[in-house]
PDB file of N, CA and C in Angstrom:
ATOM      1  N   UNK A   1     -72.233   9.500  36.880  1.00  0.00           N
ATOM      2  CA  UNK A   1     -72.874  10.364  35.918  1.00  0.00           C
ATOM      3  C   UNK A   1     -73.610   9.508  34.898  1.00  0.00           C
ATOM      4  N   UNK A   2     -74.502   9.917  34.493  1.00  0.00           N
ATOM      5  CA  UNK A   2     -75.371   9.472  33.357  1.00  0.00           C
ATOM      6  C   UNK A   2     -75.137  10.077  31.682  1.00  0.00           C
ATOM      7  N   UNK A   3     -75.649   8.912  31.116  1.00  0.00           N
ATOM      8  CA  UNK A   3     -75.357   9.628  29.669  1.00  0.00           C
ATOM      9  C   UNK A   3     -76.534   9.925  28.989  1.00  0.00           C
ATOM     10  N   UNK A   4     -76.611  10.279  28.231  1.00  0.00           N
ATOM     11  CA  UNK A   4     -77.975  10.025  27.279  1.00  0.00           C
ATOM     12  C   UNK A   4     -77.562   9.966  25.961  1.00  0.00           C
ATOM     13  N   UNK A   5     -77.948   8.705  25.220  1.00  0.00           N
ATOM     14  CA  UNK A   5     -77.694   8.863  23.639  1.00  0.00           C
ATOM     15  C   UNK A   5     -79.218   8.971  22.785  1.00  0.00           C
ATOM     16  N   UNK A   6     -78.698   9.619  21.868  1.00  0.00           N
ATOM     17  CA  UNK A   6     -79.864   9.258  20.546  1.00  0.00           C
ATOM     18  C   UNK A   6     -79.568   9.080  19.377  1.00  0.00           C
ATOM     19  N   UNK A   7     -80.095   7.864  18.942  1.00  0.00           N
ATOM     20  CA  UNK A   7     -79.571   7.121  17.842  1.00  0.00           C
ATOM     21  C   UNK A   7     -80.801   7.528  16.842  1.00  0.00           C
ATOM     22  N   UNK A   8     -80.469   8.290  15.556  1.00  0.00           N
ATOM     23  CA  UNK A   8     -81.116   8.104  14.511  1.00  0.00           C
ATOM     24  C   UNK A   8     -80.855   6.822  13.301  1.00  0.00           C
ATOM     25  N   UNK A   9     -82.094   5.989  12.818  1.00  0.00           N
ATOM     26  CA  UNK A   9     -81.771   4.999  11.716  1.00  0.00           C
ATOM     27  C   UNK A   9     -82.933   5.463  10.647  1.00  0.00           C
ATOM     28  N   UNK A  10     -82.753   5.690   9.115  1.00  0.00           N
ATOM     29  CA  UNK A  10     -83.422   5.905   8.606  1.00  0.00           C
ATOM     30  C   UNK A  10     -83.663   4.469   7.763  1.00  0.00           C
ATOM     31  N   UNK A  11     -85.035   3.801   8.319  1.00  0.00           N
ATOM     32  CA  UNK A  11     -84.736   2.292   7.302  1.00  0.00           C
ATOM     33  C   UNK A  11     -85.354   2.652   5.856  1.00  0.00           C
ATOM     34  N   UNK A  12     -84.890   1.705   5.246  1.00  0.00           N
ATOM     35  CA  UNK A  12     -85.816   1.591   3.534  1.00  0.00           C
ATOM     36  C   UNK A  12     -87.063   1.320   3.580  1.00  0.00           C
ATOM     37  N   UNK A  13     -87.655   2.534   3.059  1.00  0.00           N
ATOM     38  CA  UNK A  13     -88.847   2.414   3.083  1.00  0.00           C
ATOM     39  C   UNK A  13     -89.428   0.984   3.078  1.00  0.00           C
ATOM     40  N   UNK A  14     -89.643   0.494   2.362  1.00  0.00           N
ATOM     41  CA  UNK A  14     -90.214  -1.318   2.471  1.00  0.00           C
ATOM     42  C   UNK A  14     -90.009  -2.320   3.414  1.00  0.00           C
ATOM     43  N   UNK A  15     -88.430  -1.577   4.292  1.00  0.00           N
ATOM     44  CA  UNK A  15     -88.290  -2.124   5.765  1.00  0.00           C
ATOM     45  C   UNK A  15     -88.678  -1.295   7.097  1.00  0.00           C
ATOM     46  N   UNK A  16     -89.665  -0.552   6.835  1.00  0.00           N
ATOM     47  CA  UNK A  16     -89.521   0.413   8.181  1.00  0.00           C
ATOM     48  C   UNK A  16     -90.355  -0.148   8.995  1.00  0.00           C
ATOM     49  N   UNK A  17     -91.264  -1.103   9.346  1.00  0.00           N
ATOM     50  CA  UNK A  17     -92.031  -2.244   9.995  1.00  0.00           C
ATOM     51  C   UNK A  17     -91.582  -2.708  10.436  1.00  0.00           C
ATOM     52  N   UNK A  18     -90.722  -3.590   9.482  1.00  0.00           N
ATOM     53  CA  UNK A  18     -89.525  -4.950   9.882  1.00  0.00           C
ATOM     54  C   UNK A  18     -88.769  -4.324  11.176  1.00  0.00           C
ATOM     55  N   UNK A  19     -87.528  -3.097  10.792  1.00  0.00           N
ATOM     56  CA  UNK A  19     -86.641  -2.696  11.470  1.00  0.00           C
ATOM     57  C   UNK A  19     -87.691  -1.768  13.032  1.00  0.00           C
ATOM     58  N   UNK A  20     -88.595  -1.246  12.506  1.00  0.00           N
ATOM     59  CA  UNK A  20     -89.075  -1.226  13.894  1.00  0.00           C
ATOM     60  C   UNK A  20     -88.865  -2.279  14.985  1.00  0.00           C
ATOM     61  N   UNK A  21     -89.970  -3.159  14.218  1.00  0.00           N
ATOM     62  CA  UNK A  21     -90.566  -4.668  14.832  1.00  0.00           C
ATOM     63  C   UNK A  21     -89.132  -4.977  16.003  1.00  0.00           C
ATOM     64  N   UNK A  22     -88.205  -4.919  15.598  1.00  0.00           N
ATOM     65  CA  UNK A  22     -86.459  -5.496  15.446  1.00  0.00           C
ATOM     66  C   UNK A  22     -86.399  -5.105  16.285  1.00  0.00           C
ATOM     67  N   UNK A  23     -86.219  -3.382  16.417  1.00  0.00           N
ATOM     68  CA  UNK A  23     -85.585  -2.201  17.593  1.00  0.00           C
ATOM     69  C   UNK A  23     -86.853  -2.546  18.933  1.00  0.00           C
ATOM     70  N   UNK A  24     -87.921  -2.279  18.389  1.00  0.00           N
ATOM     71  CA  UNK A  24     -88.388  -3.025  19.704  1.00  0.00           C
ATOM     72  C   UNK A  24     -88.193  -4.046  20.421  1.00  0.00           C
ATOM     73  N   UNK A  25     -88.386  -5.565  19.814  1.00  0.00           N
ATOM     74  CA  UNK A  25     -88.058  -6.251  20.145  1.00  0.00           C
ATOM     75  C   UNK A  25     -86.343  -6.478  20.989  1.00  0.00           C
ATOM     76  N   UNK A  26     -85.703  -5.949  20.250  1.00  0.00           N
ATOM     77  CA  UNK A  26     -84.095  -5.622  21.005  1.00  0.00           C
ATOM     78  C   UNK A  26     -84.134  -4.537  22.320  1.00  0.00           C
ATOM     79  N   UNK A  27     -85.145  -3.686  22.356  1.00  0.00           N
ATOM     80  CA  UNK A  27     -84.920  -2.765  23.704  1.00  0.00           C
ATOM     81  C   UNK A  27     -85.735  -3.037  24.530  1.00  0.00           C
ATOM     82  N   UNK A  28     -86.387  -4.153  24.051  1.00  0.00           N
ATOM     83  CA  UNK A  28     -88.180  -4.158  25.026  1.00  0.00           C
ATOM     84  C   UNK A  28     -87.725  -4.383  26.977  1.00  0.00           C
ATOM     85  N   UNK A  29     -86.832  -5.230  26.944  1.00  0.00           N
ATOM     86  CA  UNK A  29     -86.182  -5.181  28.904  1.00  0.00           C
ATOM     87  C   UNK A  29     -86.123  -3.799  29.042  1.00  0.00           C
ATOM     88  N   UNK A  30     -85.590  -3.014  28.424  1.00  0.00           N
ATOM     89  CA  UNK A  30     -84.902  -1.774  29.323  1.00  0.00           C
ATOM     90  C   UNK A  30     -86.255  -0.396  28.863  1.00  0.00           C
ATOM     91  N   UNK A  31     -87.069  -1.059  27.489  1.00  0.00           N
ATOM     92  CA  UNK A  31     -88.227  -0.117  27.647  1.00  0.00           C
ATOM     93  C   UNK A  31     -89.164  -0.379  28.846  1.00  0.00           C
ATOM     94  N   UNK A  32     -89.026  -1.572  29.217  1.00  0.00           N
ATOM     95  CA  UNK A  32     -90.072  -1.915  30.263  1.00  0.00           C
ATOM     96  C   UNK A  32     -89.659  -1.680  31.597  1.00  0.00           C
ATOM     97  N   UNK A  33     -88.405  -1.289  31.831  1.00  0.00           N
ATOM     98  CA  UNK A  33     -88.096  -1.463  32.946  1.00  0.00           C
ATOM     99  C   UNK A  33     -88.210  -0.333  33.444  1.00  0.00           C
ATOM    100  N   UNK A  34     -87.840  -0.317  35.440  1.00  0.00           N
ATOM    101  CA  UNK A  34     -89.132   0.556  36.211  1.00  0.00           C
ATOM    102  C   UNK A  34     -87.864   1.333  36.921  1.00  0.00           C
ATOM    103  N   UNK A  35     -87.778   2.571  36.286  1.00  0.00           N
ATOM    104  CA  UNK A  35     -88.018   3.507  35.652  1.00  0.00           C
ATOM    105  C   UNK A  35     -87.714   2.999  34.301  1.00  0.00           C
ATOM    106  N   UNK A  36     -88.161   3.227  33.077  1.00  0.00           N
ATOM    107  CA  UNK A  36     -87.631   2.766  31.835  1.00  0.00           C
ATOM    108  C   UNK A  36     -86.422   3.498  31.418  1.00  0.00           C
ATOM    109  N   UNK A  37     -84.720   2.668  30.497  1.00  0.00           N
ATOM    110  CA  UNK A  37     -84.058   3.495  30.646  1.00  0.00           C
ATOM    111  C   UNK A  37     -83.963   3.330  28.820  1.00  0.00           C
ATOM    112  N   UNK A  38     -84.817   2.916  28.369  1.00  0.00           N
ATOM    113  CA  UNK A  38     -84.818   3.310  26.701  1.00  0.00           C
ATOM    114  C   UNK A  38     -86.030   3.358  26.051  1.00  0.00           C
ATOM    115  N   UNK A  39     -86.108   4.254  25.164  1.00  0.00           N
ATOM    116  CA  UNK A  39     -86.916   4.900  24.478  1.00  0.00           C
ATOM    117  C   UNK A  39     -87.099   4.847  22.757  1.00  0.00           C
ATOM    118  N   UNK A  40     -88.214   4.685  22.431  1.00  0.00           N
ATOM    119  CA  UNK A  40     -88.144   4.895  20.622  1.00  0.00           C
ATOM    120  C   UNK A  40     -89.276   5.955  20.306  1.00  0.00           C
ATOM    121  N   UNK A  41     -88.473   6.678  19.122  1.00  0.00           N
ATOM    122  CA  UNK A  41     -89.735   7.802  18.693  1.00  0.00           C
ATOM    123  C   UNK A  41     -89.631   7.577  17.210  1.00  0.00           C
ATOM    124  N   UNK A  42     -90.761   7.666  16.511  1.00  0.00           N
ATOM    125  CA  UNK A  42     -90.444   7.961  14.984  1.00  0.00           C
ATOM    126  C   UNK A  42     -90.868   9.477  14.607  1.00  0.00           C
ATOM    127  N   UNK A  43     -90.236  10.256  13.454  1.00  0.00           N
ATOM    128  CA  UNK A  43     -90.440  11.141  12.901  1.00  0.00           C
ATOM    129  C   UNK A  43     -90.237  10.900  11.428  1.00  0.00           C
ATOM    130  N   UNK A  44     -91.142  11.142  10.781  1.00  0.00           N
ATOM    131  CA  UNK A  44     -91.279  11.297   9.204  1.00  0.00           C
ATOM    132  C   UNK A  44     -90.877   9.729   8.886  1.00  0.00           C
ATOM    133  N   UNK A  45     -89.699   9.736   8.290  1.00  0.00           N
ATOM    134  CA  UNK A  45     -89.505   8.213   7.512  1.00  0.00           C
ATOM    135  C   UNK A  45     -88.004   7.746   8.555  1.00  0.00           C
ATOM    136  N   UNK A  46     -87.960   8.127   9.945  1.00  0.00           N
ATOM    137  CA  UNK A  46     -86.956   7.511  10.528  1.00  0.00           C
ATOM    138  C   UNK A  46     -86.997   7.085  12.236  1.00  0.00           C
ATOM    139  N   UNK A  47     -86.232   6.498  12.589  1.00  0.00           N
ATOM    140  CA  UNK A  47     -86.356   6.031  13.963  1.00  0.00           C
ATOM    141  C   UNK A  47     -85.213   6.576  14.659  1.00  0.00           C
ATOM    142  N   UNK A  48     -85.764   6.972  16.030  1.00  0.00           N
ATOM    143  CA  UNK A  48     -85.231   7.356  16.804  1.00  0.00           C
ATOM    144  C   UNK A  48     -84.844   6.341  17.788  1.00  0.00           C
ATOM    145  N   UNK A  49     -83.640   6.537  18.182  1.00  0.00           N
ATOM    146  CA  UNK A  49     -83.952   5.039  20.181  1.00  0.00           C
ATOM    147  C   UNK A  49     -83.288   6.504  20.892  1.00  0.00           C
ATOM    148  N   UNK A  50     -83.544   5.818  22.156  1.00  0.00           N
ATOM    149  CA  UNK A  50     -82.968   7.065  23.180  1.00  0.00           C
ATOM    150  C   UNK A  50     -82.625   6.457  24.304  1.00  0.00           C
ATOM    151  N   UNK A  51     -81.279   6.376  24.561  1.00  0.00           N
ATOM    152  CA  UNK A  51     -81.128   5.620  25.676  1.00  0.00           C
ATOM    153  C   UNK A  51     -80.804   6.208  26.753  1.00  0.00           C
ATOM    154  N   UNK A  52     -80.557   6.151  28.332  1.00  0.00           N
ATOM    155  CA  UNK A  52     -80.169   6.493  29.034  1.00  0.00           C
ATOM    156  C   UNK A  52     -79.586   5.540  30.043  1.00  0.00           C
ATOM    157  N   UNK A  53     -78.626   5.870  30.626  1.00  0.00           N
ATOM    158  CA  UNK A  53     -77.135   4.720  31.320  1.00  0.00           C
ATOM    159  C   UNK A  53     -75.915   5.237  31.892  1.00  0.00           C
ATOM    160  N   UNK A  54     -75.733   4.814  33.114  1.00  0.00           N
ATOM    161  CA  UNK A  54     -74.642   4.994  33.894  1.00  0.00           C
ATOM    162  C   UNK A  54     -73.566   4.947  32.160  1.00  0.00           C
ATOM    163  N   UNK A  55     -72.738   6.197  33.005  1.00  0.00           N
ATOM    164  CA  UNK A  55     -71.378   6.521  32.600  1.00  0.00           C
ATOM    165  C   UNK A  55     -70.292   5.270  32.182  1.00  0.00           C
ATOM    166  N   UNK A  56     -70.298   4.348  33.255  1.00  0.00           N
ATOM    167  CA  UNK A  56     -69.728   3.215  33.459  1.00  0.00           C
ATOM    168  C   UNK A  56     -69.974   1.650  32.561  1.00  0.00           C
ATOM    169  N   UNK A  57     -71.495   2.060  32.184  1.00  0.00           N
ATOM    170  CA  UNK A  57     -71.650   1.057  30.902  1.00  0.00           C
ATOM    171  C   UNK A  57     -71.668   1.142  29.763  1.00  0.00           C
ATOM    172  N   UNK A  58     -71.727   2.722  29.731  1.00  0.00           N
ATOM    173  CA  UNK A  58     -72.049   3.052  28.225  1.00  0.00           C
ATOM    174  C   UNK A  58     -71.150   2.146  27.122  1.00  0.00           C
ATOM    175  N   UNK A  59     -69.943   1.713  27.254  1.00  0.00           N
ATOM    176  CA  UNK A  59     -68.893   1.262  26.433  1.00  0.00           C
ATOM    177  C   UNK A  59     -69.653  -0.280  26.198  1.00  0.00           C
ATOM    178  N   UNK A  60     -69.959  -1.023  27.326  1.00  0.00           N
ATOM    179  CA  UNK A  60     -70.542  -2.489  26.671  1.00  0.00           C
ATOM    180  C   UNK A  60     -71.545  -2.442  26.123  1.00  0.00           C
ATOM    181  N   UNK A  61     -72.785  -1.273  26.621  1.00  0.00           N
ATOM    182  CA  UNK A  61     -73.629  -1.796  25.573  1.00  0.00           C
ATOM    183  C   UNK A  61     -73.612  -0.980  24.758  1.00  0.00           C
ATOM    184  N   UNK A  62     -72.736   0.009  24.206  1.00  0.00           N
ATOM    185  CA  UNK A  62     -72.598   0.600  22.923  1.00  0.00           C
ATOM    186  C   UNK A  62     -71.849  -1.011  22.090  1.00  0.00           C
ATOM    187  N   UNK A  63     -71.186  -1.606  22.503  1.00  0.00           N
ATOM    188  CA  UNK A  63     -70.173  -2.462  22.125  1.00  0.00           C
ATOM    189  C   UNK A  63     -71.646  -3.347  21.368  1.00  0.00           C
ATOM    190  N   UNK A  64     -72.301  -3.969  22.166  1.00  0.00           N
ATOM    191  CA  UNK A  64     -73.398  -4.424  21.888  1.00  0.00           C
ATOM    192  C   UNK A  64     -74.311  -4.132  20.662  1.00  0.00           C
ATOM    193  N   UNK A  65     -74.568  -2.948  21.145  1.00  0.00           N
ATOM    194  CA  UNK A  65     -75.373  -2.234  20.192  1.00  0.00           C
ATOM    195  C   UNK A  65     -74.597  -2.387  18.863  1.00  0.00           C
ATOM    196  N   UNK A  66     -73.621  -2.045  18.627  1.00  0.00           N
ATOM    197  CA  UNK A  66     -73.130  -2.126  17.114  1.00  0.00           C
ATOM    198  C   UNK A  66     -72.967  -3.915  16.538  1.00  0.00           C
ATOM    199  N   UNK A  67     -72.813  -4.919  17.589  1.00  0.00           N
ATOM    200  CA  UNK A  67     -72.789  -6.207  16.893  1.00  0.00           C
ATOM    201  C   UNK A  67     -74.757  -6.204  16.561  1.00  0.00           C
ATOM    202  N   UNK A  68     -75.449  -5.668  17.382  1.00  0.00           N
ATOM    203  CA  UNK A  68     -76.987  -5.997  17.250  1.00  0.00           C
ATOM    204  C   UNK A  68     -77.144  -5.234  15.450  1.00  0.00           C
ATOM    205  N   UNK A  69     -76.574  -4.263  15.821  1.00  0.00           N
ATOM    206  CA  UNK A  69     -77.168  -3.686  14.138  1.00  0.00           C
ATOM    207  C   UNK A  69     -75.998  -4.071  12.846  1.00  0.00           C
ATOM    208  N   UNK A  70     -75.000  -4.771  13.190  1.00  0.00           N
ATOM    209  CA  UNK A  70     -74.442  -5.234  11.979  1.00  0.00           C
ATOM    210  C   UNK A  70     -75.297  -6.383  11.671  1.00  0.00           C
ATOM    211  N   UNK A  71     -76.440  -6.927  12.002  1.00  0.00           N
ATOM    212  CA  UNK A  71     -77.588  -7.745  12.255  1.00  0.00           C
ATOM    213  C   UNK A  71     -78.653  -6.947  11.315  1.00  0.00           C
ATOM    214  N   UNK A  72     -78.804  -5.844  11.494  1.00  0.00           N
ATOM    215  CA  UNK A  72     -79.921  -5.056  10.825  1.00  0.00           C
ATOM    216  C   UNK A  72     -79.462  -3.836   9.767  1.00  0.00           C
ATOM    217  N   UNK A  73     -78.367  -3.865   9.188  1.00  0.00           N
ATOM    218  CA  UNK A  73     -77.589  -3.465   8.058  1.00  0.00           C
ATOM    219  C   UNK A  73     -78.580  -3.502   7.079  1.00  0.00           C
ATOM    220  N   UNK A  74     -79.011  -4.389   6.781  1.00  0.00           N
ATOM    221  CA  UNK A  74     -79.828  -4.958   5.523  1.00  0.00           C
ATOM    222  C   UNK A  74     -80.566  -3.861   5.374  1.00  0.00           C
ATOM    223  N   UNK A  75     -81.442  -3.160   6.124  1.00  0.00           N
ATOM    224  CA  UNK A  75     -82.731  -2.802   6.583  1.00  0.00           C
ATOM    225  C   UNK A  75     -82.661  -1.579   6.174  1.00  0.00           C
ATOM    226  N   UNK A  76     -81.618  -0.961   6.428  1.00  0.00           N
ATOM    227  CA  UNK A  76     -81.301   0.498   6.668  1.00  0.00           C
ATOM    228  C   UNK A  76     -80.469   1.018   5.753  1.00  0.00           C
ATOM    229  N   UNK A  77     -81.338   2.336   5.281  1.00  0.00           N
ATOM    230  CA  UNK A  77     -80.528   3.306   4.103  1.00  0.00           C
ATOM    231  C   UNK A  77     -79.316   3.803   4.654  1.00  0.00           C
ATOM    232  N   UNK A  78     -77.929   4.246   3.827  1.00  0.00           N
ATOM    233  CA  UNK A  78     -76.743   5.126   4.760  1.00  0.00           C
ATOM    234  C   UNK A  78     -77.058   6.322   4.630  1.00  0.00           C
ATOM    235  N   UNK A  79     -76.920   6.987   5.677  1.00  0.00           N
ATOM    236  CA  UNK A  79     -76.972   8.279   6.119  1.00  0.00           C
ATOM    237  C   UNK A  79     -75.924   9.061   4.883  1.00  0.00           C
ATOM    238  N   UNK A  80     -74.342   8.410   4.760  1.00  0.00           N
ATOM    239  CA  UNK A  80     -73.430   9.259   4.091  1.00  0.00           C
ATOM    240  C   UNK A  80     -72.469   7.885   4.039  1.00  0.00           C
ATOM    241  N   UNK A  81     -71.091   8.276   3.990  1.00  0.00           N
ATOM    242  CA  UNK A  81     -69.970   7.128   3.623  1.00  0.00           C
ATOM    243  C   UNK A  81     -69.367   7.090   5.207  1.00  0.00           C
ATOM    244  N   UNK A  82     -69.186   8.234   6.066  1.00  0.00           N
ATOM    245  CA  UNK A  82     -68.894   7.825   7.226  1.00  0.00           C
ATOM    246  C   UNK A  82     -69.492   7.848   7.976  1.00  0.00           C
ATOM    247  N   UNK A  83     -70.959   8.213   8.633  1.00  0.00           N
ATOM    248  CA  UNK A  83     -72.032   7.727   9.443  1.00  0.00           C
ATOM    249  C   UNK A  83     -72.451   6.633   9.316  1.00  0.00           C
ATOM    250  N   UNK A  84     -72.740   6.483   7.948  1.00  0.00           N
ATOM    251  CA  UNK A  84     -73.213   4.762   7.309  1.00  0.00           C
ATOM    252  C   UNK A  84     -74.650   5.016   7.684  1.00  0.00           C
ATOM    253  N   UNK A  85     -74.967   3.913   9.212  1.00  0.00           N
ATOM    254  CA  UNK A  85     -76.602   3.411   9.061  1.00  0.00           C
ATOM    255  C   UNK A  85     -77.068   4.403  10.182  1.00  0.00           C
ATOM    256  N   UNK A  86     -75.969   5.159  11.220  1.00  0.00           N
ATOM    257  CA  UNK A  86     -76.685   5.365  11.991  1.00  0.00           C
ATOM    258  C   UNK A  86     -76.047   7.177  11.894  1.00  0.00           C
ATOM    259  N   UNK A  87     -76.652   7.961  12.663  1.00  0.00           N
ATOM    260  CA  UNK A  87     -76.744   9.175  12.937  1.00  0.00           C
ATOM    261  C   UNK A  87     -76.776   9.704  14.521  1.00  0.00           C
ATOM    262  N   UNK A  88     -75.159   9.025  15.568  1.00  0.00           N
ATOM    263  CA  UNK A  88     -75.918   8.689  17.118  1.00  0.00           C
ATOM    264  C   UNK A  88     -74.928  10.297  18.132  1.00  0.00           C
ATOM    265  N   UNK A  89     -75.782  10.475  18.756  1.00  0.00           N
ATOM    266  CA  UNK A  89     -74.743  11.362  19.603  1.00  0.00           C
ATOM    267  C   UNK A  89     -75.198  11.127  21.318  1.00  0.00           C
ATOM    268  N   UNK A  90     -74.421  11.596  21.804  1.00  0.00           N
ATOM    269  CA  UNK A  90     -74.032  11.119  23.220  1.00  0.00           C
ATOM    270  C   UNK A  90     -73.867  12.086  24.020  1.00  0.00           C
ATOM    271  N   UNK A  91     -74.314  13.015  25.185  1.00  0.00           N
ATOM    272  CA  UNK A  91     -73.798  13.657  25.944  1.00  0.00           C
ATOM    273  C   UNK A  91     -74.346  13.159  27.532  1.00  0.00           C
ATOM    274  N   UNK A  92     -73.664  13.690  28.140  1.00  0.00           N
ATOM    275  CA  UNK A  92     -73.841  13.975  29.822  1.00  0.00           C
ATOM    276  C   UNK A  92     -75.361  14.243  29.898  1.00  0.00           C
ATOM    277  N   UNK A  93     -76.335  13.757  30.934  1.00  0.00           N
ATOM    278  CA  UNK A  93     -77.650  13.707  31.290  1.00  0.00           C
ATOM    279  C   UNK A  93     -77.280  15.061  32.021  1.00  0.00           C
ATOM    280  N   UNK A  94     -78.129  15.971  32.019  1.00  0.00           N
ATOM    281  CA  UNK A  94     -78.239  17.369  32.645  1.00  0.00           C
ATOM    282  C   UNK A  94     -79.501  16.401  33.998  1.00  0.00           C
ATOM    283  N   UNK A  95     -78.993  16.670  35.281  1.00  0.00           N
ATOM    284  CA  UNK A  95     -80.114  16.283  35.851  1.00  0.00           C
ATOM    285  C   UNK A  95     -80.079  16.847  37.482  1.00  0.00           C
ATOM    286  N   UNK A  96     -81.085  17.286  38.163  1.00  0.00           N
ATOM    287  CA  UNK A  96     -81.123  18.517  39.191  1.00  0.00           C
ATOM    288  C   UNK A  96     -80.853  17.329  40.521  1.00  0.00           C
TER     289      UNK A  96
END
């Protein structure tokens, strides 16, 4: 089974370039890759990633993912006291 996550980051305004620049640069293999299995969108003043991944990995590179952005902390406004930087949810890929 497949998952799909989407991670919202809202950076500080004066970093929203930087932390782009960053998130690209950190997903650019798996944006490029054939079929691509990650994605970035922006809306208003925040970033989206969107990933998609076997069931079976989700745990390492979520594991990943959180040492990559205790890296990019700096960058990013908190959402609240227990979301912090990110805003991410996760379900099952609906797929025919």
């Amino acid at each position: 089974m497949k998952k799909l996550s989407i991670i919202r980051f809202k950076p500080k305004p004066e970093c929203f370039d930087d932390f782009l620049e960053n998130v690209r640069a950190n997903s650019r293999e798996s944006r490029t890759a054939n079929p691509p299995t990650h994605y970035l969108m922006t809306y208003g003043d925040e970033i989206y990633a969107i990933a998609i991944r076997d069931a079976d990995v989700l745990q390492e590179n979520a594991s990943k993912g959180v040492e990559w952005l205790d890296t990019q902390r700096h960058l990013l406004q908190e959402y609240n006291e227990v979301d912090r930087h990110t805003l991410p949810v996760t379900g099952d890929l609906v797929e025919d």
